[in-house]
N, C-alpha and C. Protein backbone atom coordinates (compact mmCIF):
# COMPACT_ATOMS: atom_id res chain seq x y z
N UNK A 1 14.97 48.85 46.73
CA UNK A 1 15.34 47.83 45.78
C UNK A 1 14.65 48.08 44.46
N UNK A 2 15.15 48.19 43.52
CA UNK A 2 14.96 48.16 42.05
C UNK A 2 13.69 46.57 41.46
N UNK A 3 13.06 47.04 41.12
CA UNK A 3 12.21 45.71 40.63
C UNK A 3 12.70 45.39 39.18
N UNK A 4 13.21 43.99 39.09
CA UNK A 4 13.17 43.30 37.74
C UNK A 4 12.26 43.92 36.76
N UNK A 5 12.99 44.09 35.56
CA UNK A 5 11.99 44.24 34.43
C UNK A 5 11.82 42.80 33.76
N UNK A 6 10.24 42.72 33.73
CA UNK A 6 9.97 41.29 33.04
C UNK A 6 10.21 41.48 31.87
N UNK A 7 10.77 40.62 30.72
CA UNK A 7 11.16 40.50 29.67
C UNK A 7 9.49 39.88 28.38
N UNK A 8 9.50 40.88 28.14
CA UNK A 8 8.03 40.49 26.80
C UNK A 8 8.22 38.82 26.51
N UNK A 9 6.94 38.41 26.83
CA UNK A 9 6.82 37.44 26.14
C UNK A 9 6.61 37.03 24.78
N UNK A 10 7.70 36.14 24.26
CA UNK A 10 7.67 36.33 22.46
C UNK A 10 6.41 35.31 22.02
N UNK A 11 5.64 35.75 21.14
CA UNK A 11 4.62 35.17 20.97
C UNK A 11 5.25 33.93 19.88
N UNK A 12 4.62 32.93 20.25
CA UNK A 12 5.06 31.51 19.35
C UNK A 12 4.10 31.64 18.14
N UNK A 13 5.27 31.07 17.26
CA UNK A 13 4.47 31.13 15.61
C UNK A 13 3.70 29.90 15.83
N UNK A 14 2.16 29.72 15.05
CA UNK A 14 1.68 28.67 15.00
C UNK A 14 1.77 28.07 13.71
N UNK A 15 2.23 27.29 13.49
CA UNK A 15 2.34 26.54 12.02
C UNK A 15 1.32 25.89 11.90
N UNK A 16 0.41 25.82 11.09
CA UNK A 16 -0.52 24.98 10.41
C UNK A 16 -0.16 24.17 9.18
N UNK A 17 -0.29 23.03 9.67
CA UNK A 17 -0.25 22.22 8.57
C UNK A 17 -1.07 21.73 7.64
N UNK A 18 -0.93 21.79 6.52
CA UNK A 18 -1.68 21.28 5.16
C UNK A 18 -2.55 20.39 5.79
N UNK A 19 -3.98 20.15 5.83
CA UNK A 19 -4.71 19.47 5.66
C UNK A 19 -4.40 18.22 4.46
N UNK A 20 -4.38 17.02 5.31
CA UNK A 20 -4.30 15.65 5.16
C UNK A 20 -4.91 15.51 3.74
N UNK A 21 -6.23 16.03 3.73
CA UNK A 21 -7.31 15.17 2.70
C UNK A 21 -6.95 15.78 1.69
N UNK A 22 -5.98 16.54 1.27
CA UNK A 22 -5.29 17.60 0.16
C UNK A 22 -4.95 16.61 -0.88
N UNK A 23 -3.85 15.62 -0.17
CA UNK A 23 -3.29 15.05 -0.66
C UNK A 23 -3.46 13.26 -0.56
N UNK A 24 -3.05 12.68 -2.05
CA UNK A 24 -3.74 11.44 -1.65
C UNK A 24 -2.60 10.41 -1.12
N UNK A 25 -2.93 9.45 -0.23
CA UNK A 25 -1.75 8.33 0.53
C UNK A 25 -1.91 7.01 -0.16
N UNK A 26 -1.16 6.41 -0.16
CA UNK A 26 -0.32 4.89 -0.74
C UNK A 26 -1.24 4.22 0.60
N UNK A 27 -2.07 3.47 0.69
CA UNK A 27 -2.21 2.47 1.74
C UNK A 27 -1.93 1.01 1.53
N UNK A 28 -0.76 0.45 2.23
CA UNK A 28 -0.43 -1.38 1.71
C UNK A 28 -0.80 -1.64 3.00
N UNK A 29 -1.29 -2.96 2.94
CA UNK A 29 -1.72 -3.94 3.59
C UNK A 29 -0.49 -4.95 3.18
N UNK A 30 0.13 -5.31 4.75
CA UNK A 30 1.31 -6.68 4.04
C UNK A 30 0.46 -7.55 5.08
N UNK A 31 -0.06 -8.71 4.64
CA UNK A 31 -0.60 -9.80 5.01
C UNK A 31 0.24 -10.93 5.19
N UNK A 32 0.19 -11.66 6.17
CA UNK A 32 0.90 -13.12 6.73
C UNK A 32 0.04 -14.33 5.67
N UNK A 33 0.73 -14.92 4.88
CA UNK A 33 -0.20 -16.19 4.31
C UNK A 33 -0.58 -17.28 5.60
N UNK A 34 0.33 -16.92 6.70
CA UNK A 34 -0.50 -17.89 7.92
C UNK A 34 -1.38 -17.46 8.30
N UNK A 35 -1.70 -16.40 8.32
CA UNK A 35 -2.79 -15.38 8.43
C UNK A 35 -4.33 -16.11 8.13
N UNK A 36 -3.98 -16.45 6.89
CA UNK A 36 -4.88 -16.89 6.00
C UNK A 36 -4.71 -18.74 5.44
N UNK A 37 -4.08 -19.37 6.44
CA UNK A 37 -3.77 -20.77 6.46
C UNK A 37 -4.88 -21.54 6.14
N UNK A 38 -6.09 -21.46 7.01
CA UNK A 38 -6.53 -22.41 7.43
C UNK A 38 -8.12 -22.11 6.28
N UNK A 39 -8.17 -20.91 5.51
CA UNK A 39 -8.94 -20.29 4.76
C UNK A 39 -8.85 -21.25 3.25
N UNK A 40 -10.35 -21.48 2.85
CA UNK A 40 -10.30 -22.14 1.45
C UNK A 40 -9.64 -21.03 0.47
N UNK A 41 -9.58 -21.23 -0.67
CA UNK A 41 -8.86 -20.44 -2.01
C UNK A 41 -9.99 -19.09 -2.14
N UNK A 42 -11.02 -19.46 -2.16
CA UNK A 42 -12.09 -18.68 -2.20
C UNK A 42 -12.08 -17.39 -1.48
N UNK A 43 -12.02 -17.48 0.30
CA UNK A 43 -12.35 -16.81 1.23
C UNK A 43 -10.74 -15.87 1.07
N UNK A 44 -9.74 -16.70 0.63
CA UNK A 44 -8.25 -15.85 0.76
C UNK A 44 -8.25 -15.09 -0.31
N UNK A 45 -9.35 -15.45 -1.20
CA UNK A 45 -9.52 -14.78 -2.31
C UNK A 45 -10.13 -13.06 -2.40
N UNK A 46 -11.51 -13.62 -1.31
CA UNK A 46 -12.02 -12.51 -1.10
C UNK A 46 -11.55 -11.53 -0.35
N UNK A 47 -10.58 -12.12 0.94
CA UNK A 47 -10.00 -10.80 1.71
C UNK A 47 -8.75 -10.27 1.07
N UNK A 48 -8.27 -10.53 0.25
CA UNK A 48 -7.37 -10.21 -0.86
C UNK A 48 -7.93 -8.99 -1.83
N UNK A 49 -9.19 -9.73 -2.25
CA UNK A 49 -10.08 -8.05 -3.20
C UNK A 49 -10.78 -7.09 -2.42
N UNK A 50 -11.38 -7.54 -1.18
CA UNK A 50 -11.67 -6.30 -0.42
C UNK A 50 -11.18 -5.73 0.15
N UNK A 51 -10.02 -5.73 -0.05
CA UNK A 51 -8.46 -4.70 0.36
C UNK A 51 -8.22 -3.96 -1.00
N UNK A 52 -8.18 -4.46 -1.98
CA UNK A 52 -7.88 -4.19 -3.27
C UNK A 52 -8.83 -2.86 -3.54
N UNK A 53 -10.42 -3.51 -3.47
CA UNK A 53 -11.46 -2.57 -3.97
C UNK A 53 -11.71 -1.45 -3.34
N UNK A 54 -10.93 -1.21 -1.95
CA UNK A 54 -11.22 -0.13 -1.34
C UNK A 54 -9.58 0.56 -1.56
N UNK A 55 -8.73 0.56 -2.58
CA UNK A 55 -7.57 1.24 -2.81
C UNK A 55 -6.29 1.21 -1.98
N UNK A 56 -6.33 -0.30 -1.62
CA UNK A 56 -4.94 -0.60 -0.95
C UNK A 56 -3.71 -1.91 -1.82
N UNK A 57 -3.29 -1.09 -1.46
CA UNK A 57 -2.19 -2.65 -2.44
C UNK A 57 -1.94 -3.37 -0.99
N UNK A 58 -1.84 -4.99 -1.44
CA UNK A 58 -1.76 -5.83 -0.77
C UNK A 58 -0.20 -6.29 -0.99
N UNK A 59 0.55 -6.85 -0.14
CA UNK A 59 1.65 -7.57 -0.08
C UNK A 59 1.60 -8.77 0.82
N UNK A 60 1.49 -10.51 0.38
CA UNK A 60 1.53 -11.25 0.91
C UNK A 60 3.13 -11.76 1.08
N UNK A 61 3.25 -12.73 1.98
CA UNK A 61 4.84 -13.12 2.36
C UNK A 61 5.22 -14.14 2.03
N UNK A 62 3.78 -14.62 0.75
CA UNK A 62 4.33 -16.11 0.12
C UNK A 62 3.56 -16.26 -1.47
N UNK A 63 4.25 -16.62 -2.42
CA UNK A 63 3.56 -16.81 -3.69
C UNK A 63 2.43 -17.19 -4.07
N UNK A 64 1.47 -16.75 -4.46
CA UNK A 64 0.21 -17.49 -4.71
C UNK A 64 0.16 -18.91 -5.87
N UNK A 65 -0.59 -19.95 -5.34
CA UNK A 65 -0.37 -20.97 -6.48
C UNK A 65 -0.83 -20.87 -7.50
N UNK A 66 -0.57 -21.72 -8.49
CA UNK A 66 -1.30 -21.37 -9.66
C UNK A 66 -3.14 -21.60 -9.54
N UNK A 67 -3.59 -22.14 -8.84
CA UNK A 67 -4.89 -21.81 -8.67
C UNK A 67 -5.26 -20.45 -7.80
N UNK A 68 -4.41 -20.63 -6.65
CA UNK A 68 -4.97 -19.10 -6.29
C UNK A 68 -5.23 -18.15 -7.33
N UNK A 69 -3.96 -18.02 -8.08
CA UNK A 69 -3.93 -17.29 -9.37
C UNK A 69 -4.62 -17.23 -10.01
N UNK A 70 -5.27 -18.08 -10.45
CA UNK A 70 -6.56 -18.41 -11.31
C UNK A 70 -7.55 -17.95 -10.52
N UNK A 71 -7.85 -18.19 -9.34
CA UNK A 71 -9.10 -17.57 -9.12
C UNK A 71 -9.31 -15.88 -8.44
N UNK A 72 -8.14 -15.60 -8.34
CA UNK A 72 -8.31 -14.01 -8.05
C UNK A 72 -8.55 -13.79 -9.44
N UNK A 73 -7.82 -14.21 -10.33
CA UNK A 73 -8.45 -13.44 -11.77
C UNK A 73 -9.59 -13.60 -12.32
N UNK A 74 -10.12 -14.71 -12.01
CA UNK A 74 -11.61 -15.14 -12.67
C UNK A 74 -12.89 -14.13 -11.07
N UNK A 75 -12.46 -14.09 -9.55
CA UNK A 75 -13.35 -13.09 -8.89
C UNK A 75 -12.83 -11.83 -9.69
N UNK A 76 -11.89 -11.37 -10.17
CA UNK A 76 -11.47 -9.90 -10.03
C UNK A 76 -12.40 -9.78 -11.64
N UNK A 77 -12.00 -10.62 -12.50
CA UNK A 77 -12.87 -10.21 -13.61
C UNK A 77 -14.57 -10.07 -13.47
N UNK A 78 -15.25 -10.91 -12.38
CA UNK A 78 -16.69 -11.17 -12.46
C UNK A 78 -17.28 -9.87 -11.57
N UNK A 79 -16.18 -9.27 -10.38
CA UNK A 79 -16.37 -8.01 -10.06
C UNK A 79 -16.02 -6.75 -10.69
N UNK A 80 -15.60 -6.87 -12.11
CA UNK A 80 -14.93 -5.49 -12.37
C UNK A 80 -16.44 -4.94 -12.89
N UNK A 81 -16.59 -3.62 -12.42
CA UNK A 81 -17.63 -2.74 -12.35
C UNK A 81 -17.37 -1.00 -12.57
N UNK A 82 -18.22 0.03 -12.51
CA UNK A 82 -18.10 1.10 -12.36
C UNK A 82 -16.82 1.95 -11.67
N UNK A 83 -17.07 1.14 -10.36
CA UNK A 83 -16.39 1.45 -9.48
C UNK A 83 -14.79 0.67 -9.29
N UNK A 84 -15.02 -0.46 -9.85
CA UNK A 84 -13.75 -1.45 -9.62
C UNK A 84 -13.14 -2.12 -10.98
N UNK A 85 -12.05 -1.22 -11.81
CA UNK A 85 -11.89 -1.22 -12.91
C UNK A 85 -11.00 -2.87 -13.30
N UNK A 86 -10.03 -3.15 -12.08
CA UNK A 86 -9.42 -4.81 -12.07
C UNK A 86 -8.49 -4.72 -11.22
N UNK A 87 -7.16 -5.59 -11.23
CA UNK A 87 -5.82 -5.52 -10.59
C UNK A 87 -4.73 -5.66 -11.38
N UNK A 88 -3.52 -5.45 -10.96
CA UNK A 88 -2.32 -5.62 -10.98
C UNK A 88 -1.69 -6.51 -10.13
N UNK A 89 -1.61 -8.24 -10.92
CA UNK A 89 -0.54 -8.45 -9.58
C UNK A 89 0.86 -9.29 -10.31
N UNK A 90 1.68 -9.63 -8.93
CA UNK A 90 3.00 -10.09 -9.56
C UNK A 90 3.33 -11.29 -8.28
N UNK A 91 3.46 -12.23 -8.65
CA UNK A 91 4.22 -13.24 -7.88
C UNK A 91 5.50 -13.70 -8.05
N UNK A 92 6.04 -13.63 -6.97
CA UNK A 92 7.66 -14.31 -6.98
C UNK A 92 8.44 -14.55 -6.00
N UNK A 93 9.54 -15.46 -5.76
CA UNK A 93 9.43 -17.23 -7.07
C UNK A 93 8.66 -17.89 -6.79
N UNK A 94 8.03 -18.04 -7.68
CA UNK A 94 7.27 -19.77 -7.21
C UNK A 94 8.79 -20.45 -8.24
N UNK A 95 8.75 -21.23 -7.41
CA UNK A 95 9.96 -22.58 -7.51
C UNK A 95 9.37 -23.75 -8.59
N UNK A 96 9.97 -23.11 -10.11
CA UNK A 96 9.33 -24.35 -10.35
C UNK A 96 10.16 -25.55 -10.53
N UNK A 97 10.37 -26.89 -11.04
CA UNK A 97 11.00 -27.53 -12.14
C UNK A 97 10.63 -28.97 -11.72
N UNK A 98 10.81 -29.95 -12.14
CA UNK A 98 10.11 -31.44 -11.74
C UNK A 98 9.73 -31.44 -10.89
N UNK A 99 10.98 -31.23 -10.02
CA UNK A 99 11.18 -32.13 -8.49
C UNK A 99 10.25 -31.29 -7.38
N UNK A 100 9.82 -29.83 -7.91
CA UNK A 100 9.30 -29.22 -7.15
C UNK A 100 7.72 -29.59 -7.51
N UNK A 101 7.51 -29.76 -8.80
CA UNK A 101 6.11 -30.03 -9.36
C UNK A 101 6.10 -31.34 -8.63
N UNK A 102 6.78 -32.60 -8.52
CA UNK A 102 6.27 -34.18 -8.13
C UNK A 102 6.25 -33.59 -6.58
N UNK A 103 6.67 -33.11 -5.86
CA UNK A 103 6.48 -33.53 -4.53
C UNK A 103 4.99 -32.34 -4.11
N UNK A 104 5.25 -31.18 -5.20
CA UNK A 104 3.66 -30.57 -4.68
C UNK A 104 2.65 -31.19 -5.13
N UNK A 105 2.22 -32.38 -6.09
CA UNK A 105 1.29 -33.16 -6.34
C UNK A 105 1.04 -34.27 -5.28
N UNK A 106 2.15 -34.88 -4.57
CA UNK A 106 2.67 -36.06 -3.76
C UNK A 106 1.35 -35.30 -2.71
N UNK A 107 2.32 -34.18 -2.13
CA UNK A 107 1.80 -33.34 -0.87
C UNK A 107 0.08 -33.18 -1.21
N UNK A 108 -0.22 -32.43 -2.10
CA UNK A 108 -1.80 -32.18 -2.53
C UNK A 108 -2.42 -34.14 -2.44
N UNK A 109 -1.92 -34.75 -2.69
CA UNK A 109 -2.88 -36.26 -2.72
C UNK A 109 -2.97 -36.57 -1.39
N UNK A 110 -1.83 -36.28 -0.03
CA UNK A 110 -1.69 -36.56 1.19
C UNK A 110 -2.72 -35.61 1.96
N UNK A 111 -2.99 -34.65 1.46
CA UNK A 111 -3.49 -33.64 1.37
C UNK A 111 -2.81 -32.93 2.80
N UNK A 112 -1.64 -32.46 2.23
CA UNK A 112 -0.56 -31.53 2.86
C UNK A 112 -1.11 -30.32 2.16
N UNK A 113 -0.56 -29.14 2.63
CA UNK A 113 -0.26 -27.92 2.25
C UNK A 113 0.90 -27.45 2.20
N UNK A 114 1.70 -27.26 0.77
CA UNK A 114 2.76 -26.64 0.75
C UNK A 114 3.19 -25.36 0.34
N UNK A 115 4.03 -24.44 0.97
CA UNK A 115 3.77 -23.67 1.21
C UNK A 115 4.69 -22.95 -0.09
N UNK A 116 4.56 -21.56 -0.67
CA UNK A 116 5.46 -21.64 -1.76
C UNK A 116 5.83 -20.63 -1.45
N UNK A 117 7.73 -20.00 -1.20
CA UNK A 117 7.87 -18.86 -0.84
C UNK A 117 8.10 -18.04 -1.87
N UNK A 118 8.21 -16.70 -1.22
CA UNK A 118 8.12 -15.72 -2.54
C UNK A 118 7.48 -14.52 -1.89
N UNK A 119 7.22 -13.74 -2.21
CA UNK A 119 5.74 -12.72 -2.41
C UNK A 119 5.30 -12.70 -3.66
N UNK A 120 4.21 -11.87 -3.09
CA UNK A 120 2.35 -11.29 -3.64
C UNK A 120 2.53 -10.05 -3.57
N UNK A 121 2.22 -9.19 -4.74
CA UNK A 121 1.64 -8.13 -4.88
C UNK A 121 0.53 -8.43 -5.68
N UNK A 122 -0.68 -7.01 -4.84
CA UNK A 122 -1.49 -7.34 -5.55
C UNK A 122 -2.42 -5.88 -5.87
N UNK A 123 -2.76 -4.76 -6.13
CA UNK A 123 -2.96 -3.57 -6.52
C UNK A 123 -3.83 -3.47 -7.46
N UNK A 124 -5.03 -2.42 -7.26
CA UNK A 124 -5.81 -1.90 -7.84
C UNK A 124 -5.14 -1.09 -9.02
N UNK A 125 -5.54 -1.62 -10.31
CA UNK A 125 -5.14 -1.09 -11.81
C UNK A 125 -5.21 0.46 -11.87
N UNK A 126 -6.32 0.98 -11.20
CA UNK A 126 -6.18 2.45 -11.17
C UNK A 126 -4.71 3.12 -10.21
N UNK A 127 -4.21 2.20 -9.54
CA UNK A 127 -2.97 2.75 -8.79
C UNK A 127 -1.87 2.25 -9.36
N UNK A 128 -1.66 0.89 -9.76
CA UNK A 128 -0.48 0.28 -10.27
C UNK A 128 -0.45 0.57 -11.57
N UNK A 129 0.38 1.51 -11.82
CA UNK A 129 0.35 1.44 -13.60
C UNK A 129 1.34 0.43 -14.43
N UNK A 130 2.05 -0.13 -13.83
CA UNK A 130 3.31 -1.00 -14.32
C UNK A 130 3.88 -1.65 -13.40
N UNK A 131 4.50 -3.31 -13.95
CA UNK A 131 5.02 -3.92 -13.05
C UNK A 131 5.91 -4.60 -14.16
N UNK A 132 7.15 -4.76 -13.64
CA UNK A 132 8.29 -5.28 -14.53
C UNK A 132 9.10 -6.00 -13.73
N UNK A 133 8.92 -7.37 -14.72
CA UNK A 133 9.89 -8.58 -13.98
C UNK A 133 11.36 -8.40 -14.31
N UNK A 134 12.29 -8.86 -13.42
CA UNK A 134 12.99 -9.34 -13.91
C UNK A 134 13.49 -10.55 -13.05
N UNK A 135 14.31 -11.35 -13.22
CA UNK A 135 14.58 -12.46 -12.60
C UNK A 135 14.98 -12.48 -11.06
N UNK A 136 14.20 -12.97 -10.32
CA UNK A 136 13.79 -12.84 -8.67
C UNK A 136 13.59 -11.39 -8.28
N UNK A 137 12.82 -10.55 -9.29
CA UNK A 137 12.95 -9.30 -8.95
C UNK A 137 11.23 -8.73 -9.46
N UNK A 138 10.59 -7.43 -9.01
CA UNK A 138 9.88 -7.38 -9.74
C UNK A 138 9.61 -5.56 -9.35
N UNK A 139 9.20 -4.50 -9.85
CA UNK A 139 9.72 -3.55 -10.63
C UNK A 139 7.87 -2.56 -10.20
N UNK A 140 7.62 -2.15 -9.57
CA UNK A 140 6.39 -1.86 -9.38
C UNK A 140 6.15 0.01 -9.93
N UNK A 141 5.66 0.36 -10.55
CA UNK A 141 5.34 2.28 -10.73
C UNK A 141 3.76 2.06 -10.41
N UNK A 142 3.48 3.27 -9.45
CA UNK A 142 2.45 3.52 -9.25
C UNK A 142 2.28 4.99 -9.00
N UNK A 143 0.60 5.37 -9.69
CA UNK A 143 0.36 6.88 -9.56
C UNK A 143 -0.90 6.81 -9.01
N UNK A 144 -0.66 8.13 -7.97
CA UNK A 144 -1.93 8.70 -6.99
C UNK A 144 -2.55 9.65 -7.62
């Protein structure tokens, strides 16, 4: 009997891939505002910038109020440093017009929480270079 000839084994190409740390990544954080329900303005404040300051854009799933607003900008200004130049952010819709202003004052005296839909962006200035509204819309460029 004739013995089989074994057929060469074809050697497999190994592909190496580019090392990761070459190149730099987009990291978002999309956060639940229930997430952060039961949190004063302050504390939603802070886990909001220490996402920020370590180079992640944040996306919440509901508009920030006008005080939230106010006070991410007044922490983000009292931390801007060496290292942490400010933010970029954009909210939308907050709903405004009477009827929405009398019943969120009504709610705040009952001391309800109402909730305002929309999103939050919120991005470190060194990543967000531009953000452009337009009506229920909002327009984000960012460079790595």
């Amino acid at each position: 009997m004739a013995k089989a000839r074994k057929k060469p084994l074809k050697k497999k190409k190994i592909v190496k891939r580019k090392s990761r740390s070459s190149k730099k990544s987009l990291k978002i954080d999309f956060i639940s505002m229930s997430k952060l329900k039961g949190d004063t303005i302050e504390a939603k404040i802070d886990i909001i910038l220490d996402k920020v300051k370590i180079g992640h854009v944040v996306i919440l799933d509901e508009a920030l109020s006008p005080d939230e607003e106010a006070h991410l900008v007044t922490e983000t200004m009292e931390g801007i440093n060496e290292e942490f130049s400010g933010i970029e952010f954009c909210s939308l819709p907050r709903q405004s017009g009477k009827a929405r202003m009398l019943l969120s004052r009504v709610a705040k005296l009952l001391g309800i929480e109402m909730t305002s839909p929309g999103v939050t962006l919120v991005g470190p200035s060194t990543i967000i270079s531009d953000i452009k509204r337009d009506l229920g819309a909002f327009h984000v460029s960012a460079e790595l």
